[in-house]
PDB file of N, CA and C in Angstrom:
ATOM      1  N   UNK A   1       0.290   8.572  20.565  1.00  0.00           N
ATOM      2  CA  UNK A   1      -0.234   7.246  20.478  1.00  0.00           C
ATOM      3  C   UNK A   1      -0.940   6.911  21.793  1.00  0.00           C
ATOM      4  N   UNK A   2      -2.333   6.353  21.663  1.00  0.00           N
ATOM      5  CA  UNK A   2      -2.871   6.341  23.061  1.00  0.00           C
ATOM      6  C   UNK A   2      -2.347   4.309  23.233  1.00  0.00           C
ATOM      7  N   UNK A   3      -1.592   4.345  24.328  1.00  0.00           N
ATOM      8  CA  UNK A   3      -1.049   2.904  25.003  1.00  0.00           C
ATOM      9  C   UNK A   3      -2.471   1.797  25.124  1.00  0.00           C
ATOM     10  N   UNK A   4      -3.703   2.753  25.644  1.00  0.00           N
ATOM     11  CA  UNK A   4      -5.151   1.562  25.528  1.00  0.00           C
ATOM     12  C   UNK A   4      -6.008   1.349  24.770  1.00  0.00           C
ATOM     13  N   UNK A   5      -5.138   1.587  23.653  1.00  0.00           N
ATOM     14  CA  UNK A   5      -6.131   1.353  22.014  1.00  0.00           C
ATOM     15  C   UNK A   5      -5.967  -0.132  21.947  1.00  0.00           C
ATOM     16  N   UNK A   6      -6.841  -0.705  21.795  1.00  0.00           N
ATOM     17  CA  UNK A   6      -7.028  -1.961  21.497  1.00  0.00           C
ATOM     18  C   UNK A   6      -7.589  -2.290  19.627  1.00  0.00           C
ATOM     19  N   UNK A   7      -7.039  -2.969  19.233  1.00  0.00           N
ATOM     20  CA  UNK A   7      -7.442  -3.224  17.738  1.00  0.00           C
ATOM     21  C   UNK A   7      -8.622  -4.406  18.117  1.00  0.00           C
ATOM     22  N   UNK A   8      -9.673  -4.193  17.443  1.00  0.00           N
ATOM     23  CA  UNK A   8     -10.581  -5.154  17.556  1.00  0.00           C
ATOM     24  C   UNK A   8     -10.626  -6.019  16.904  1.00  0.00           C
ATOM     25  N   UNK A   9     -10.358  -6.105  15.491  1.00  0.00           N
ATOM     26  CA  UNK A   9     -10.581  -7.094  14.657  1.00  0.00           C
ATOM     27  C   UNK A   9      -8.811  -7.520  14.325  1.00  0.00           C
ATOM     28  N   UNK A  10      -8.622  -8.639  14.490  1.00  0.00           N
ATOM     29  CA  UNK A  10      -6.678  -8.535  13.873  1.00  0.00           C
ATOM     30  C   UNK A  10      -7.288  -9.706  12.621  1.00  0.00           C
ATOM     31  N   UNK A  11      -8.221  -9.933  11.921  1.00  0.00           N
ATOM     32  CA  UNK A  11      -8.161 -10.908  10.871  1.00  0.00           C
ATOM     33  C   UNK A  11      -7.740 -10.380   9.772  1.00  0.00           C
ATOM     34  N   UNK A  12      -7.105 -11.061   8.589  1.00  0.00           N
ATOM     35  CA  UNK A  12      -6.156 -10.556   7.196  1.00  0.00           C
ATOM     36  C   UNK A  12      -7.579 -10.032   6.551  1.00  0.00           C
ATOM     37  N   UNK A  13      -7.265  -9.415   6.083  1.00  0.00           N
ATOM     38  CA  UNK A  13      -7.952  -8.996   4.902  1.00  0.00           C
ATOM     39  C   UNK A  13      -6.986  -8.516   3.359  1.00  0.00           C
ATOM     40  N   UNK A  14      -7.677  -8.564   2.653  1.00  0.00           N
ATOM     41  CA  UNK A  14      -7.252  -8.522   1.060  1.00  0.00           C
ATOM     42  C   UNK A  14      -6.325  -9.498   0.345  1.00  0.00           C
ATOM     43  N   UNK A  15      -6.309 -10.587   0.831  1.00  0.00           N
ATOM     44  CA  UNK A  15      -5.691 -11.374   0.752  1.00  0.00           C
ATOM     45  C   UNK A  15      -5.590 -12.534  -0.646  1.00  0.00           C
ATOM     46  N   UNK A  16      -5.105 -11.855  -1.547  1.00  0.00           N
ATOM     47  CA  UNK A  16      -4.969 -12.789  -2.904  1.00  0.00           C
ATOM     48  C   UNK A  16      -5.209 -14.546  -2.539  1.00  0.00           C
ATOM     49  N   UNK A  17      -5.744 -15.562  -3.270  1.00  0.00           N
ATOM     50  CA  UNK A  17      -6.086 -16.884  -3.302  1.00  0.00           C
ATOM     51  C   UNK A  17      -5.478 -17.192  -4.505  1.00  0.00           C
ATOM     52  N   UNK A  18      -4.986 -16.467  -5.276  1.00  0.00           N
ATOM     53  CA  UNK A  18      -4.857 -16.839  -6.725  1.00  0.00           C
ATOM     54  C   UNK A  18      -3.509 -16.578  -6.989  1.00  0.00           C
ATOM     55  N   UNK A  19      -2.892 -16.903  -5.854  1.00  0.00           N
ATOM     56  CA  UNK A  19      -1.140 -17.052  -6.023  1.00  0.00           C
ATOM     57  C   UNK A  19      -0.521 -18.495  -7.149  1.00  0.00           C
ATOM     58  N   UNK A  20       0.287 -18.259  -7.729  1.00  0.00           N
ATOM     59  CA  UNK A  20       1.109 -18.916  -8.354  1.00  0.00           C
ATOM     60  C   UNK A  20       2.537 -19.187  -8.347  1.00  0.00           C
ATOM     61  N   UNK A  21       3.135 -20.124  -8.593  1.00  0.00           N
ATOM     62  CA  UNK A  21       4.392 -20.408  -8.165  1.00  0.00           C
ATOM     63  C   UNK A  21       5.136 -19.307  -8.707  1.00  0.00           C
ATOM     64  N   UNK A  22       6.397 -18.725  -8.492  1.00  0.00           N
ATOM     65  CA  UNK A  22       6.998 -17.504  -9.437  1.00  0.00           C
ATOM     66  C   UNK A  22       8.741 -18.308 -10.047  1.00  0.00           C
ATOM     67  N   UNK A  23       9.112 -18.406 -10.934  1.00  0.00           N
ATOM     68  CA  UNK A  23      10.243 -19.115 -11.727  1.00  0.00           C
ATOM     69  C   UNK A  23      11.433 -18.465 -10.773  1.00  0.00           C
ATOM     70  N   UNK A  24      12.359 -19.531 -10.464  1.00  0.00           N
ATOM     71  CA  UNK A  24      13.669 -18.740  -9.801  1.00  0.00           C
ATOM     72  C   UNK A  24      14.598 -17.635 -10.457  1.00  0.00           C
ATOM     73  N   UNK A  25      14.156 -17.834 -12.216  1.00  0.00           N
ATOM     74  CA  UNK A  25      15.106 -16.877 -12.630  1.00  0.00           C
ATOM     75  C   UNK A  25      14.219 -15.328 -12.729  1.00  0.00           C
ATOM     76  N   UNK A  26      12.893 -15.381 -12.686  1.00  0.00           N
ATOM     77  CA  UNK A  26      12.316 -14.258 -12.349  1.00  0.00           C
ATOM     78  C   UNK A  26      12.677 -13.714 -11.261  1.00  0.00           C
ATOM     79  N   UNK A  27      12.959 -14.176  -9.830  1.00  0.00           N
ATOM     80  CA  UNK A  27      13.411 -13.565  -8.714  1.00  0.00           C
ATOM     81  C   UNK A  27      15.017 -13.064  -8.699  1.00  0.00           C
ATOM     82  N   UNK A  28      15.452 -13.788  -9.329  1.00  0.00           N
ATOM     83  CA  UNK A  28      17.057 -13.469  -9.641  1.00  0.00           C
ATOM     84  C   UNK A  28      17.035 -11.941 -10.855  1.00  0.00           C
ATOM     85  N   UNK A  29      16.308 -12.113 -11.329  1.00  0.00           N
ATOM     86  CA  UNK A  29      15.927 -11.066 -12.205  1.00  0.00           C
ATOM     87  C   UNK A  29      15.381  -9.707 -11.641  1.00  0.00           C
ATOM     88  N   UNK A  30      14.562  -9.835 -10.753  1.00  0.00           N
ATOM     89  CA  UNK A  30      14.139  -8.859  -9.631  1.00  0.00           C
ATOM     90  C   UNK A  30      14.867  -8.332  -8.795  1.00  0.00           C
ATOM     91  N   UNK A  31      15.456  -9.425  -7.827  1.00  0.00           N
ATOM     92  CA  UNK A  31      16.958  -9.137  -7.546  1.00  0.00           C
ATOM     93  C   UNK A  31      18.186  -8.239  -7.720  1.00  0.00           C
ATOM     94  N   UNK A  32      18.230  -8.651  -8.955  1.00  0.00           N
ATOM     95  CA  UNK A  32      19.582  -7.795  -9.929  1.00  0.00           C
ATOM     96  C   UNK A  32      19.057  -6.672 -10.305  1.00  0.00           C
ATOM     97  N   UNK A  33      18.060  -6.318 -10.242  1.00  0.00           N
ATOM     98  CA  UNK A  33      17.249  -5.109 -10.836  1.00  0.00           C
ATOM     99  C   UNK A  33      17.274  -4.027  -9.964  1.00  0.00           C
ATOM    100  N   UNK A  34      16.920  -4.687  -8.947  1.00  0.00           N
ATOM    101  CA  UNK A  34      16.719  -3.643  -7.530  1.00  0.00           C
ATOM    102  C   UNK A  34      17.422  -3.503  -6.732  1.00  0.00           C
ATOM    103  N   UNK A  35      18.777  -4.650  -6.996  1.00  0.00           N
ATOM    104  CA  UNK A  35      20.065  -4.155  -5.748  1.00  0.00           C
ATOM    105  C   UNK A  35      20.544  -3.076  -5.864  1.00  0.00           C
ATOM    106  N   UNK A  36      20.791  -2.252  -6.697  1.00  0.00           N
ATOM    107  CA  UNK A  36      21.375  -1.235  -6.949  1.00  0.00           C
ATOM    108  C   UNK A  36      20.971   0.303  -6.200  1.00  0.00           C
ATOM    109  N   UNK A  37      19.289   0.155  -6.240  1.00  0.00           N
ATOM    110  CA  UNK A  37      18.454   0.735  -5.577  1.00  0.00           C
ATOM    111  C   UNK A  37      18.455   0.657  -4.386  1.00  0.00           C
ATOM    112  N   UNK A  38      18.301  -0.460  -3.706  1.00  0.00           N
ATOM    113  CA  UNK A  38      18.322  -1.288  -2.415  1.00  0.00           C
ATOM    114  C   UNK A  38      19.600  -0.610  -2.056  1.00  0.00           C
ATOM    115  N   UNK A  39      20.725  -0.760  -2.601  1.00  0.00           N
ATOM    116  CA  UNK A  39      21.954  -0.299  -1.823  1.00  0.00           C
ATOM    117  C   UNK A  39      22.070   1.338  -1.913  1.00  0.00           C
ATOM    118  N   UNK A  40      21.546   2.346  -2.869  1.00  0.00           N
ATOM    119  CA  UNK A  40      21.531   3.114  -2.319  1.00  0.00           C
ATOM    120  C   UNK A  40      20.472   3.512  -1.118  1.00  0.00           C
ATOM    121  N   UNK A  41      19.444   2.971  -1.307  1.00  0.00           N
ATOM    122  CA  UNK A  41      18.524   3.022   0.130  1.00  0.00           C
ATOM    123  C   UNK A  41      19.413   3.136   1.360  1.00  0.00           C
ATOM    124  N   UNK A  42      20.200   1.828   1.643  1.00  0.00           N
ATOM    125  CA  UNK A  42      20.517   1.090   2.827  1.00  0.00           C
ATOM    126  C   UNK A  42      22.073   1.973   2.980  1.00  0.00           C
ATOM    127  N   UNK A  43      22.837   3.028   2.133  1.00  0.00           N
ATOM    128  CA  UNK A  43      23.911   4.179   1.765  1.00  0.00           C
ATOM    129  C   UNK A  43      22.606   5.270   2.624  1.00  0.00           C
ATOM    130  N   UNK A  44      21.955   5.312   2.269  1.00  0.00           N
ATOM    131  CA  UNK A  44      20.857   6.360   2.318  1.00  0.00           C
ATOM    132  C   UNK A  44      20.483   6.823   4.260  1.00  0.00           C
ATOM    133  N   UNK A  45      19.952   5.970   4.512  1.00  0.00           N
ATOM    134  CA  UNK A  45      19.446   5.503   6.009  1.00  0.00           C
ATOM    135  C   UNK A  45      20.460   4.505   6.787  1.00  0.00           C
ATOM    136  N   UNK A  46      21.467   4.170   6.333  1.00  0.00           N
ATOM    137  CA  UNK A  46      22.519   3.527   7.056  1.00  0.00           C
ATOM    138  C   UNK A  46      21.866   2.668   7.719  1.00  0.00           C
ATOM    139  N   UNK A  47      21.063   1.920   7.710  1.00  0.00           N
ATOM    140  CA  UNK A  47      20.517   0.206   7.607  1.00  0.00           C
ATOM    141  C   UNK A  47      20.310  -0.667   6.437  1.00  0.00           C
ATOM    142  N   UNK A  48      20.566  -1.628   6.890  1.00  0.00           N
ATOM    143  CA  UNK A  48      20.759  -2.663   6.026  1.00  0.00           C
ATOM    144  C   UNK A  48      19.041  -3.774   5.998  1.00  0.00           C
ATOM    145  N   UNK A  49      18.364  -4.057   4.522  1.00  0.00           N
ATOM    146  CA  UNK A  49      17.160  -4.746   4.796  1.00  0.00           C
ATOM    147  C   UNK A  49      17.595  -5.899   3.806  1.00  0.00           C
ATOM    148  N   UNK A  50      18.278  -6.979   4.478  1.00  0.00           N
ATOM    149  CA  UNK A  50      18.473  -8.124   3.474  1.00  0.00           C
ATOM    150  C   UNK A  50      16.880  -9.076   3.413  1.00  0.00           C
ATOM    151  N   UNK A  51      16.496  -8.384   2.643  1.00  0.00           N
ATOM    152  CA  UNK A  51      14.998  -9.515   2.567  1.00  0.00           C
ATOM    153  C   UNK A  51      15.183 -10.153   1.124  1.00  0.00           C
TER     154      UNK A  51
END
């Protein structure tokens, strides 16, 4: 990694505008879907990513 790389541009790009609210039981649904996964990940690499 060179330490005097400078990034020139830091503005977002690709950035969706056409977001919509998402229902709480959809995220609870997502949730329950993927903890299972999530915990073997975090079994896996022995860190924990509570997001």
């Amino acid at each position: 990694m060179d330490p005097e790389f400078k990034i020139q541009n830091l503005q977002p790009r690709n950035i969706g505008y056409n977001r919509s609210k998402v229902a709480p039981d959809i995220y609870e649904y997502l949730n329950s879907y993927f903890r299972p996964h999530n915990q073997a990940l975090y079994e896996l690499i022995g860190m924990r990513y509570d997001w």
